[in-house]
PDB file of N, CA and C in Angstrom:
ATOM      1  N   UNK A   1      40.494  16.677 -98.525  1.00  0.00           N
ATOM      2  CA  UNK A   1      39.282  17.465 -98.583  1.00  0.00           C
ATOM      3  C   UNK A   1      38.129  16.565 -99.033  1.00  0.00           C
ATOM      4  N   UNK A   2      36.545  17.176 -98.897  1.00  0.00           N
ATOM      5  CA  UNK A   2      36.058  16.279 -99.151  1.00  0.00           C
ATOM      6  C   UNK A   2      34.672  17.280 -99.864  1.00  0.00           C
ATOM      7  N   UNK A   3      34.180  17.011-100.528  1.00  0.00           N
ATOM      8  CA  UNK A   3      33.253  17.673-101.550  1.00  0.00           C
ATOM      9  C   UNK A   3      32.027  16.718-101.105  1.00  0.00           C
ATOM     10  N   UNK A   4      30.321  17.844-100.395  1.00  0.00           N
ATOM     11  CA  UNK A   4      29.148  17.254 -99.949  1.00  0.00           C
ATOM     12  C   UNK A   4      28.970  17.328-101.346  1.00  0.00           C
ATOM     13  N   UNK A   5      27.746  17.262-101.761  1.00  0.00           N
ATOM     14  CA  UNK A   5      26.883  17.366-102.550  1.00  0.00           C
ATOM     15  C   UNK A   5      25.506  17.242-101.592  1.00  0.00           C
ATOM     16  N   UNK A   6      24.317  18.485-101.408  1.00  0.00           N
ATOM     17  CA  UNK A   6      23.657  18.014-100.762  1.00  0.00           C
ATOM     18  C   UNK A   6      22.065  18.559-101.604  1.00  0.00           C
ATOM     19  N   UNK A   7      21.078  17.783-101.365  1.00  0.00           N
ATOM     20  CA  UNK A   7      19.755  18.293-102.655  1.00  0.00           C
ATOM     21  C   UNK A   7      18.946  17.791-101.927  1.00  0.00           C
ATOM     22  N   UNK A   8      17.942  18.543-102.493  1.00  0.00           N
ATOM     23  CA  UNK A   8      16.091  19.098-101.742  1.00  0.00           C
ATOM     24  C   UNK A   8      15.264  19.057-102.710  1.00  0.00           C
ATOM     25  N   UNK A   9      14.078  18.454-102.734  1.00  0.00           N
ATOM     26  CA  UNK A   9      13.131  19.088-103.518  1.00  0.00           C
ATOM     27  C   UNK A   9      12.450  20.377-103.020  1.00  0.00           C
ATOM     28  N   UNK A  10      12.301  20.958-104.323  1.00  0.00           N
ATOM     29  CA  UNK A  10      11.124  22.249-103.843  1.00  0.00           C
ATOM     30  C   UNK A  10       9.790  22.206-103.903  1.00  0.00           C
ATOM     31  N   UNK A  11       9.757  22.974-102.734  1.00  0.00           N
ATOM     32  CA  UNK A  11       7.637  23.095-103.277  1.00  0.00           C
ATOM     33  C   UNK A  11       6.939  23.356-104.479  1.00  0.00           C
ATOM     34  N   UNK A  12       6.164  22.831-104.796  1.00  0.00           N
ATOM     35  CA  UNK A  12       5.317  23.395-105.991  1.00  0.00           C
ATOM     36  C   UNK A  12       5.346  24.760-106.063  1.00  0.00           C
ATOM     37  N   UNK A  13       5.395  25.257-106.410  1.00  0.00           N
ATOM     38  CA  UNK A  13       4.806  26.967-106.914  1.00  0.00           C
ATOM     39  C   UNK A  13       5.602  27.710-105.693  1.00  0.00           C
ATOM     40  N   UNK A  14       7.123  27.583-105.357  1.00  0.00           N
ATOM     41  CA  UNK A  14       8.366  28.044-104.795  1.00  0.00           C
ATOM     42  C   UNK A  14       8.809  28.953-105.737  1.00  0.00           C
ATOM     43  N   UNK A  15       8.608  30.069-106.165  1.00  0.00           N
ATOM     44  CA  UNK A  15       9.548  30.955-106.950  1.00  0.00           C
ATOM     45  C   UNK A  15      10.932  31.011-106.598  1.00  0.00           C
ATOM     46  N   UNK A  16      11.745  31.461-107.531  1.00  0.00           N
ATOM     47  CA  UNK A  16      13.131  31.545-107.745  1.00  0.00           C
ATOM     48  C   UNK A  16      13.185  32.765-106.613  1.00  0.00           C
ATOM     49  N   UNK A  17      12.569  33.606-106.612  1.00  0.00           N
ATOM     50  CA  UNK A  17      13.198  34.933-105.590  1.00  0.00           C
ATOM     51  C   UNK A  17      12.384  34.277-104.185  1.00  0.00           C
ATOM     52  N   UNK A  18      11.623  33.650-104.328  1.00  0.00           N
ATOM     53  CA  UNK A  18      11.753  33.145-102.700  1.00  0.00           C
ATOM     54  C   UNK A  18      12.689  32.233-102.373  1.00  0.00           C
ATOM     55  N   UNK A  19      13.283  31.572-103.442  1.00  0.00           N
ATOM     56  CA  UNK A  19      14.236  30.260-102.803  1.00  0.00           C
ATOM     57  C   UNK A  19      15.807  30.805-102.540  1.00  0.00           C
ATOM     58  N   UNK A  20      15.398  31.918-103.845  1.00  0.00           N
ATOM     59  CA  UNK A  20      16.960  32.984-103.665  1.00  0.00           C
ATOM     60  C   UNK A  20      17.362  33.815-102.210  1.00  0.00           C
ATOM     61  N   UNK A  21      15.847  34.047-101.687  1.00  0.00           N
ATOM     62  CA  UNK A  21      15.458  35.182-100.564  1.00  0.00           C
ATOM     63  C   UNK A  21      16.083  33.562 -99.670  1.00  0.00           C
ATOM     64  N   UNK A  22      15.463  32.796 -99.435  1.00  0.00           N
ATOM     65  CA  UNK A  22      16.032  31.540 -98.196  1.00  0.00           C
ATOM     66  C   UNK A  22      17.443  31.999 -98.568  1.00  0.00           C
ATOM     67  N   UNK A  23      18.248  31.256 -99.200  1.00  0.00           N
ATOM     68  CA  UNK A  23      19.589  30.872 -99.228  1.00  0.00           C
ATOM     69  C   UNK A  23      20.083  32.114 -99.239  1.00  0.00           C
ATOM     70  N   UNK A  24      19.999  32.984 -99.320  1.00  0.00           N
ATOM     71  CA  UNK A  24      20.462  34.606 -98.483  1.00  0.00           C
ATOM     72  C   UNK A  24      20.437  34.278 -97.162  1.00  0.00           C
ATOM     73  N   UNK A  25      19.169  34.365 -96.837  1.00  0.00           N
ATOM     74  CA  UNK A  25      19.022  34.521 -95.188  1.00  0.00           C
ATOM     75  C   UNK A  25      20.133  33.547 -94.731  1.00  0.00           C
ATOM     76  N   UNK A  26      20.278  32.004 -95.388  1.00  0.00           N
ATOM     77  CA  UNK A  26      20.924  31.102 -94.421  1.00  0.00           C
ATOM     78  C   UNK A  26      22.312  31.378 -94.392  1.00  0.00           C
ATOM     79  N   UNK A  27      23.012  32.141 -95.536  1.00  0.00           N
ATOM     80  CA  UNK A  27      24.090  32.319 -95.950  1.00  0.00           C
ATOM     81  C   UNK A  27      25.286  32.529 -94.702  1.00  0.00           C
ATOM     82  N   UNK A  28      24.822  33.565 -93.986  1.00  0.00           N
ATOM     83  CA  UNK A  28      25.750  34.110 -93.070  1.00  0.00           C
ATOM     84  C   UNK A  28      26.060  32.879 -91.508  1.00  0.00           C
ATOM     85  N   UNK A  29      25.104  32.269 -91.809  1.00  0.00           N
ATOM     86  CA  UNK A  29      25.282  31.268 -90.682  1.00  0.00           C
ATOM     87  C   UNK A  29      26.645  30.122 -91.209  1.00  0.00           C
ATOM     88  N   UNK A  30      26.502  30.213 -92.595  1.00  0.00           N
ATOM     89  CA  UNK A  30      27.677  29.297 -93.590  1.00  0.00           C
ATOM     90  C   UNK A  30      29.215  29.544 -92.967  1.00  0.00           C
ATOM     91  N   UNK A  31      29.208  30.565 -92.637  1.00  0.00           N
ATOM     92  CA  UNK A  31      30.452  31.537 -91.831  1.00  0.00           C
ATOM     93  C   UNK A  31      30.885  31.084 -91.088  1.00  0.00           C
ATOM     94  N   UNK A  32      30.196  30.037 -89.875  1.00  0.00           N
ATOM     95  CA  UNK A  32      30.397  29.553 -88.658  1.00  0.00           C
ATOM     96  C   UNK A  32      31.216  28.605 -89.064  1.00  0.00           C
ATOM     97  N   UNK A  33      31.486  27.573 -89.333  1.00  0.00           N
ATOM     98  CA  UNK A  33      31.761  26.078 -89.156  1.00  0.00           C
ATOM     99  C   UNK A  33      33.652  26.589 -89.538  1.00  0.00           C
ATOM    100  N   UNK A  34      34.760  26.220 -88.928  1.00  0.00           N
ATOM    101  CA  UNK A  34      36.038  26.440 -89.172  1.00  0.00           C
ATOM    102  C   UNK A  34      36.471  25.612 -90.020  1.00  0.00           C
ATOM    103  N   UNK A  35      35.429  24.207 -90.468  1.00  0.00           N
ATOM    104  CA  UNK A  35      36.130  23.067 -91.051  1.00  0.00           C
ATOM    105  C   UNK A  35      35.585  23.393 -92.514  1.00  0.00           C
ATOM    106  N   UNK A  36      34.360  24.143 -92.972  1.00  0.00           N
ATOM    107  CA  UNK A  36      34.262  24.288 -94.284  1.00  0.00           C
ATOM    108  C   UNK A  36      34.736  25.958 -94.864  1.00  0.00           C
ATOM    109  N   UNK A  37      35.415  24.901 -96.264  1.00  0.00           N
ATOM    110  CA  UNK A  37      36.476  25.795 -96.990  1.00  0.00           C
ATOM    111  C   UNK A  37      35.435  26.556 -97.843  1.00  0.00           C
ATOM    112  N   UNK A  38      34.337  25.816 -98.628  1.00  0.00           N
ATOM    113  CA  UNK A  38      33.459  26.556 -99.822  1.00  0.00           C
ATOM    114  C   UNK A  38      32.248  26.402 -99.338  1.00  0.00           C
ATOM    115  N   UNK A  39      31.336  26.988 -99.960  1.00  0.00           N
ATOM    116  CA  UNK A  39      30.000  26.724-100.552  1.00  0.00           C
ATOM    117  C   UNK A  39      29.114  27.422-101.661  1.00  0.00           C
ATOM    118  N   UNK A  40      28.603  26.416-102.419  1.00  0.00           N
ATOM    119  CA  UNK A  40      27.840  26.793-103.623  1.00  0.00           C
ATOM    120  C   UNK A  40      25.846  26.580-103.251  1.00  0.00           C
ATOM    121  N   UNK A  41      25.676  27.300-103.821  1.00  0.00           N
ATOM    122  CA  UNK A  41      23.584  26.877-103.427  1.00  0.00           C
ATOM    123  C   UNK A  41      23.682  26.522-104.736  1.00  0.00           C
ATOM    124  N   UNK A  42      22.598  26.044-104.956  1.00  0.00           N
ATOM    125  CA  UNK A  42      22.242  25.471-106.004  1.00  0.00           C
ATOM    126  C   UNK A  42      20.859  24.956-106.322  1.00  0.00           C
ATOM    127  N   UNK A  43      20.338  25.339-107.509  1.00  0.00           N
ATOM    128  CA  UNK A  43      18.964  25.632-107.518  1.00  0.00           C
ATOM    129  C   UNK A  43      18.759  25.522-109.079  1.00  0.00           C
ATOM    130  N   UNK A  44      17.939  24.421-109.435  1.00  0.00           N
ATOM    131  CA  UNK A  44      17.121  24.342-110.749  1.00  0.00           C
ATOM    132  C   UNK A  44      15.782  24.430-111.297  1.00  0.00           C
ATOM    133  N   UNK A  45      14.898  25.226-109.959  1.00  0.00           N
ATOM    134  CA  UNK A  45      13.616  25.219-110.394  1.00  0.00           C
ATOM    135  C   UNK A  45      12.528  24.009-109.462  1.00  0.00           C
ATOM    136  N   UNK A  46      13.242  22.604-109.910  1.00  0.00           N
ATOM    137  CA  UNK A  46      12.704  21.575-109.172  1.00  0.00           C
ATOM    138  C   UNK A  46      13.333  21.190-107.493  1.00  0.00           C
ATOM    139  N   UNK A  47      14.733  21.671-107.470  1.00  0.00           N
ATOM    140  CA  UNK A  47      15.494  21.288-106.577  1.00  0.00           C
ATOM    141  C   UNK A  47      16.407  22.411-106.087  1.00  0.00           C
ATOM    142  N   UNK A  48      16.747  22.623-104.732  1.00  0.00           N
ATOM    143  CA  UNK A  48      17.667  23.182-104.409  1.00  0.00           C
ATOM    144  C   UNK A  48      18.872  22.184-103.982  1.00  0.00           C
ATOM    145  N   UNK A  49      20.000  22.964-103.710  1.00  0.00           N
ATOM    146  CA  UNK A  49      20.774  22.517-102.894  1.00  0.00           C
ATOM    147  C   UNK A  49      22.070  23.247-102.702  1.00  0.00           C
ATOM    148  N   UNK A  50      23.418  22.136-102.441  1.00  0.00           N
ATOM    149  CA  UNK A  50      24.298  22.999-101.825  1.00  0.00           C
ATOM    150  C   UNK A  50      25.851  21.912-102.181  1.00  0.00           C
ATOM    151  N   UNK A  51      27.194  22.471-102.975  1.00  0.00           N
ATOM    152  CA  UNK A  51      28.005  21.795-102.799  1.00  0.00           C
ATOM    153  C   UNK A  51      29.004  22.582-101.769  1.00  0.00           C
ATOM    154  N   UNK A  52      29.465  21.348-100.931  1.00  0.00           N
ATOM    155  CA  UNK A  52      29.780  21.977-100.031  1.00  0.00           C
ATOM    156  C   UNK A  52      31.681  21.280 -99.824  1.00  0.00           C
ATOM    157  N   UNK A  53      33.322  22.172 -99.926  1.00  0.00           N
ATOM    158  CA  UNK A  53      34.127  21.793 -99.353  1.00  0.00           C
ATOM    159  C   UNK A  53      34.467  22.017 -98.331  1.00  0.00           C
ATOM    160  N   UNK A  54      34.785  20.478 -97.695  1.00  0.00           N
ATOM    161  CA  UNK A  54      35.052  20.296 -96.115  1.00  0.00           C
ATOM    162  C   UNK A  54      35.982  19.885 -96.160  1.00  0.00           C
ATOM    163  N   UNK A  55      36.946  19.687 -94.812  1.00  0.00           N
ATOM    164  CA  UNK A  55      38.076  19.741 -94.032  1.00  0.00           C
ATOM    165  C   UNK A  55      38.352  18.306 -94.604  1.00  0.00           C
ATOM    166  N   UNK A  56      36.888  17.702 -93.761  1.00  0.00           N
ATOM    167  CA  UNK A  56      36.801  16.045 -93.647  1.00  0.00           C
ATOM    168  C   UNK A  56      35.296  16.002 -93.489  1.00  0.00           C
ATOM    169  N   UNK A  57      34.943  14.763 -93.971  1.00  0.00           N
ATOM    170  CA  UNK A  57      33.778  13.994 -93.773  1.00  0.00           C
ATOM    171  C   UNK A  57      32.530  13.978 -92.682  1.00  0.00           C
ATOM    172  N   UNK A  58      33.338  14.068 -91.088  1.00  0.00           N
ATOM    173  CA  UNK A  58      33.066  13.892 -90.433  1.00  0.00           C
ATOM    174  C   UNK A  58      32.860  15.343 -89.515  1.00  0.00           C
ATOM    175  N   UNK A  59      33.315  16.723 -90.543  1.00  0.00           N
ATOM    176  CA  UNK A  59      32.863  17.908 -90.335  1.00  0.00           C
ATOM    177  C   UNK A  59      31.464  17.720 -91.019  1.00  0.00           C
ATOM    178  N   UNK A  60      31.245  17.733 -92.094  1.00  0.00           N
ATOM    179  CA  UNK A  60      30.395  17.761 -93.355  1.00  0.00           C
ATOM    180  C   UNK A  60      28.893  16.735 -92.367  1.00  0.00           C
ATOM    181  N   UNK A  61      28.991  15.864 -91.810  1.00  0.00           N
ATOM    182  CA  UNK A  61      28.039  15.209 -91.175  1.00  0.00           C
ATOM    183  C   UNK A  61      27.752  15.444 -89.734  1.00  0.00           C
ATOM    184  N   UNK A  62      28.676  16.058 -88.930  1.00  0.00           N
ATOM    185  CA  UNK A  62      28.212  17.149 -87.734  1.00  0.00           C
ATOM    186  C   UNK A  62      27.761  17.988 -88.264  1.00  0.00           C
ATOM    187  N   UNK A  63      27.949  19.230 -88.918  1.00  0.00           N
ATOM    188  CA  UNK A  63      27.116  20.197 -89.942  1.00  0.00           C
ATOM    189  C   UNK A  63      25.526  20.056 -90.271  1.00  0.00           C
ATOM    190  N   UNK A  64      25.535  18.525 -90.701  1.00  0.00           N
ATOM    191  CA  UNK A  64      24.800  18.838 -91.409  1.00  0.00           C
ATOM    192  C   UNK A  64      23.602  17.222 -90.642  1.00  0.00           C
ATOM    193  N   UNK A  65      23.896  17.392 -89.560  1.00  0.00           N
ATOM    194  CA  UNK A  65      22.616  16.480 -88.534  1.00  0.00           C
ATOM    195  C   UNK A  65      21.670  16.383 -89.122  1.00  0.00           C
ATOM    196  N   UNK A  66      21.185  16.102 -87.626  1.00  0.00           N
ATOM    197  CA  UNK A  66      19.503  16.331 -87.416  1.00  0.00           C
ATOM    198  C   UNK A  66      18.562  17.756 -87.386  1.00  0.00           C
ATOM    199  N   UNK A  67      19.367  19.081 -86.331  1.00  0.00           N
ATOM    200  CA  UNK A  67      19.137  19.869 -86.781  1.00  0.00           C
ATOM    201  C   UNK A  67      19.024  20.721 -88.252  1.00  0.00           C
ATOM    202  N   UNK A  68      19.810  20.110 -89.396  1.00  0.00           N
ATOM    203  CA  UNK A  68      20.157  20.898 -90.564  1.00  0.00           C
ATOM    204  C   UNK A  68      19.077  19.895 -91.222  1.00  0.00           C
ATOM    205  N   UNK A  69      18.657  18.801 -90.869  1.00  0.00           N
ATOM    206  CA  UNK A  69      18.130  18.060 -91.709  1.00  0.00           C
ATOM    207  C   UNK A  69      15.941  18.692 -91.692  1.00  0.00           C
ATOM    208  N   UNK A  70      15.804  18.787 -89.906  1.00  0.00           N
ATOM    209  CA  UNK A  70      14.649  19.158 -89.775  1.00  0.00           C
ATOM    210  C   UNK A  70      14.597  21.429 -90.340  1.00  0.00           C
ATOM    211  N   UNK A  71      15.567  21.983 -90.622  1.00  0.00           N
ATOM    212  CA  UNK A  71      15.866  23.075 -91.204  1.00  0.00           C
ATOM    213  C   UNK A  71      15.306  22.936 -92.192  1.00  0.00           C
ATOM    214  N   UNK A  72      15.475  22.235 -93.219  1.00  0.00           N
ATOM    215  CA  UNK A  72      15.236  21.795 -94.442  1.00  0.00           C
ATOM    216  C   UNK A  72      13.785  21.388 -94.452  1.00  0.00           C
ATOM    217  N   UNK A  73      13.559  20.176 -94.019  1.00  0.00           N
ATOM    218  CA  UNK A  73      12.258  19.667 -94.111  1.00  0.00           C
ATOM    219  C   UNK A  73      11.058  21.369 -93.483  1.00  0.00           C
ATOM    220  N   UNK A  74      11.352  21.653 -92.863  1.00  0.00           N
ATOM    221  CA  UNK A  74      10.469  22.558 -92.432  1.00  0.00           C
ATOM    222  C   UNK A  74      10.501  24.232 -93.214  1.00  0.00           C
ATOM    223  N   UNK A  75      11.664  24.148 -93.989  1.00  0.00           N
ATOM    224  CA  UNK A  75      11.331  25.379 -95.426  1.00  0.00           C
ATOM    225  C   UNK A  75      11.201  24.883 -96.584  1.00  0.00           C
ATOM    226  N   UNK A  76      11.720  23.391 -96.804  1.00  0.00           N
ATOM    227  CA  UNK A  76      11.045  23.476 -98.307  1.00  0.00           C
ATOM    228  C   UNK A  76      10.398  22.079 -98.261  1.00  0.00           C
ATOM    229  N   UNK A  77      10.062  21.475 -97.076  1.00  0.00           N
ATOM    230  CA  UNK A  77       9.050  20.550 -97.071  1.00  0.00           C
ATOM    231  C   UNK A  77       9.314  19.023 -97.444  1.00  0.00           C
ATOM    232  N   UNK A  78      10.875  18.977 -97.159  1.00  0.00           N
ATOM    233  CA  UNK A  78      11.502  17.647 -98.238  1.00  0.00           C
ATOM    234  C   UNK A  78      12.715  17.347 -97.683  1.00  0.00           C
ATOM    235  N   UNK A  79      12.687  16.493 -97.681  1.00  0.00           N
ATOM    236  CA  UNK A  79      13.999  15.449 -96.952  1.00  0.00           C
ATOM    237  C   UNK A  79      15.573  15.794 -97.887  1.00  0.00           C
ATOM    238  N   UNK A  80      16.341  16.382 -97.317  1.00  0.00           N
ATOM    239  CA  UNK A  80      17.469  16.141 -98.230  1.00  0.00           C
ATOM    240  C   UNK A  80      18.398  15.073 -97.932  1.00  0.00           C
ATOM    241  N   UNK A  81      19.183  14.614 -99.400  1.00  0.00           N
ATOM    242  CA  UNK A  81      19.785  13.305 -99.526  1.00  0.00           C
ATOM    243  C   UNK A  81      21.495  14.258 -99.725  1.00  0.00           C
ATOM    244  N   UNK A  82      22.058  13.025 -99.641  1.00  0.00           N
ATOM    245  CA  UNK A  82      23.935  13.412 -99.219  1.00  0.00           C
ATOM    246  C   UNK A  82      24.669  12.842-100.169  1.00  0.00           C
ATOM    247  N   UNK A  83      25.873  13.373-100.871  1.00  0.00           N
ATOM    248  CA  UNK A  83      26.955  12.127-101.424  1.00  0.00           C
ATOM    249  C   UNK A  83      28.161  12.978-101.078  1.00  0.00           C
ATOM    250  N   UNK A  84      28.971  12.135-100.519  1.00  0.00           N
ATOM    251  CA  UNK A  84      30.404  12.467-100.798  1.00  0.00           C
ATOM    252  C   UNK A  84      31.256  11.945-101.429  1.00  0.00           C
ATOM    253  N   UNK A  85      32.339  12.551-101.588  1.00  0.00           N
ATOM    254  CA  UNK A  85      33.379  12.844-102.414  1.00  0.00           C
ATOM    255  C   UNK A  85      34.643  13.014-102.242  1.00  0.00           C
ATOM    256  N   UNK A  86      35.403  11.941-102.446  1.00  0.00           N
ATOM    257  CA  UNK A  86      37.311  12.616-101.781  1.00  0.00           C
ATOM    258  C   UNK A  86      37.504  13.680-102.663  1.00  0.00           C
ATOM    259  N   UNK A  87      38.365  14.628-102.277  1.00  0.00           N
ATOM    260  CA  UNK A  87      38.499  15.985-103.334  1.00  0.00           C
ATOM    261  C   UNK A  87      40.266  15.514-103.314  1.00  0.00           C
ATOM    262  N   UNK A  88      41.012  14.896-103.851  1.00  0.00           N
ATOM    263  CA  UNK A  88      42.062  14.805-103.664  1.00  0.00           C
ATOM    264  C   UNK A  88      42.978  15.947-104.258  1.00  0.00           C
ATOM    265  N   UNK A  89      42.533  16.520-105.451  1.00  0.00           N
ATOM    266  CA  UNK A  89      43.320  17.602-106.071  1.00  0.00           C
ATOM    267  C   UNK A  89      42.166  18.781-106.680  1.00  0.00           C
ATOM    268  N   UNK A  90      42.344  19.656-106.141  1.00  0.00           N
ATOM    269  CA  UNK A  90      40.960  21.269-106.467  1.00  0.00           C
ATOM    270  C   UNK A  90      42.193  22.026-107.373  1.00  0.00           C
ATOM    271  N   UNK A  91      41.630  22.584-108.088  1.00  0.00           N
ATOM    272  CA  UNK A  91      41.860  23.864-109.113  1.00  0.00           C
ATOM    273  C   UNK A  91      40.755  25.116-109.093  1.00  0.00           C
ATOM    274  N   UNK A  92      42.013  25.829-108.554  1.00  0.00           N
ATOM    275  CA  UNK A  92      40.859  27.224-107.986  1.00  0.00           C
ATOM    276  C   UNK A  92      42.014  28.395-108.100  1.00  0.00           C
ATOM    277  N   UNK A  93      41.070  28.834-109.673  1.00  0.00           N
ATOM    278  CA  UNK A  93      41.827  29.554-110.416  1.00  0.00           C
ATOM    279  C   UNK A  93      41.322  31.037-109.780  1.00  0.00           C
ATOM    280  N   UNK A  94      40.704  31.183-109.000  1.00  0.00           N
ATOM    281  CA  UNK A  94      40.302  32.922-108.312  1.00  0.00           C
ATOM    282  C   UNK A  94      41.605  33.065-107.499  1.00  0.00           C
ATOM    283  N   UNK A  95      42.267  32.316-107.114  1.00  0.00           N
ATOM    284  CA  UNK A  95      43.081  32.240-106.005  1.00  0.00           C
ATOM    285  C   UNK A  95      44.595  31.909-106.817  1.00  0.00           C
ATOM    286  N   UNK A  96      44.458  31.349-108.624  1.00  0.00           N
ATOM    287  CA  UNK A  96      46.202  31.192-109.156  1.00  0.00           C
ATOM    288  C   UNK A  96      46.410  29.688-108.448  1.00  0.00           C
ATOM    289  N   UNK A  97      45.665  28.878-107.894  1.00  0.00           N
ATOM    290  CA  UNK A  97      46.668  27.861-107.476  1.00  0.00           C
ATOM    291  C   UNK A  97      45.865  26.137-107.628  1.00  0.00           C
ATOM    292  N   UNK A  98      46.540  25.416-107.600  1.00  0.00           N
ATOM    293  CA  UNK A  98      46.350  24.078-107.616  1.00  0.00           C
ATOM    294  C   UNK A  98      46.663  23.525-106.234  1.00  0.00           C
ATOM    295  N   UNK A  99      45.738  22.821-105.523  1.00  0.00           N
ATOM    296  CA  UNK A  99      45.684  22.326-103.882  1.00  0.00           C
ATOM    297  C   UNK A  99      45.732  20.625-104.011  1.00  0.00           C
ATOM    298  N   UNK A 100      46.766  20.039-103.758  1.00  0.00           N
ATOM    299  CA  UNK A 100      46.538  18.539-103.992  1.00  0.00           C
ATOM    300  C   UNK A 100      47.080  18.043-102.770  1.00  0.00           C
ATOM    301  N   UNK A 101      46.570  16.948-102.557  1.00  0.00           N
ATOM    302  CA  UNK A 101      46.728  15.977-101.511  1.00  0.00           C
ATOM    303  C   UNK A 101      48.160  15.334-101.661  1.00  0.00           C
ATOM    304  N   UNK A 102      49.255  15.250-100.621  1.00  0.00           N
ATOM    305  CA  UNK A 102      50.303  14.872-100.861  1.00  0.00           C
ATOM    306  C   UNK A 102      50.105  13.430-100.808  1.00  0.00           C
ATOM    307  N   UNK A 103      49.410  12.912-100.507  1.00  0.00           N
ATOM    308  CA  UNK A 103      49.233  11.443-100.228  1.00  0.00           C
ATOM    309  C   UNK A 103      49.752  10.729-101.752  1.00  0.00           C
TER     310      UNK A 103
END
């Protein structure tokens, strides 16, 4: 598995219920992709963003192009930046279980 981490700056004078009102709207489109397992938004006032678990890597960067990139720039006006992450072992206690990589 592989854990995005993905972050935005926000506009100046972006309220919390408008940035809350975006990441609603985009939410249901999150639904589509078969290769991602989670997603979190994420939002501090200065920055939004999004951690995201994927299949693989190379889901996580089809996802998240050129289209997802000009998405971004054109609602909150700002380039978002990427890191990934091997997720080799998750603990996800809603579910009772521990998921580890047999490798």
């Amino acid at each position: 598995m592989i854990t995005e981490v993905v972050l935005f700056g926000l506009p100046k004078g972006m309220t919390r219920e408008q940035v809350l009102a975006s990441f609603r709207s985009s939410a249901p489109m999150w639904r589509e992709p078969p290769e991602l397992v989670r997603k979190y938004y994420l939002y501090d006032g200065a920055q939004g963003g999004g951690v995201y678990l994927w299949t693989s890597r190379a889901a996580a960067e089809h996802w998240h192009g050129p289209a997802f990139r000009e998405r971004i720039r054109a609602r909150f006006g700002s380039e978002p930046t990427f890191a990934y992450y091997e997720s080799p072992v998750i603990v996800d206690n809603a579910a009772g279980e521990i998921v580890a990589d047999p490798g």
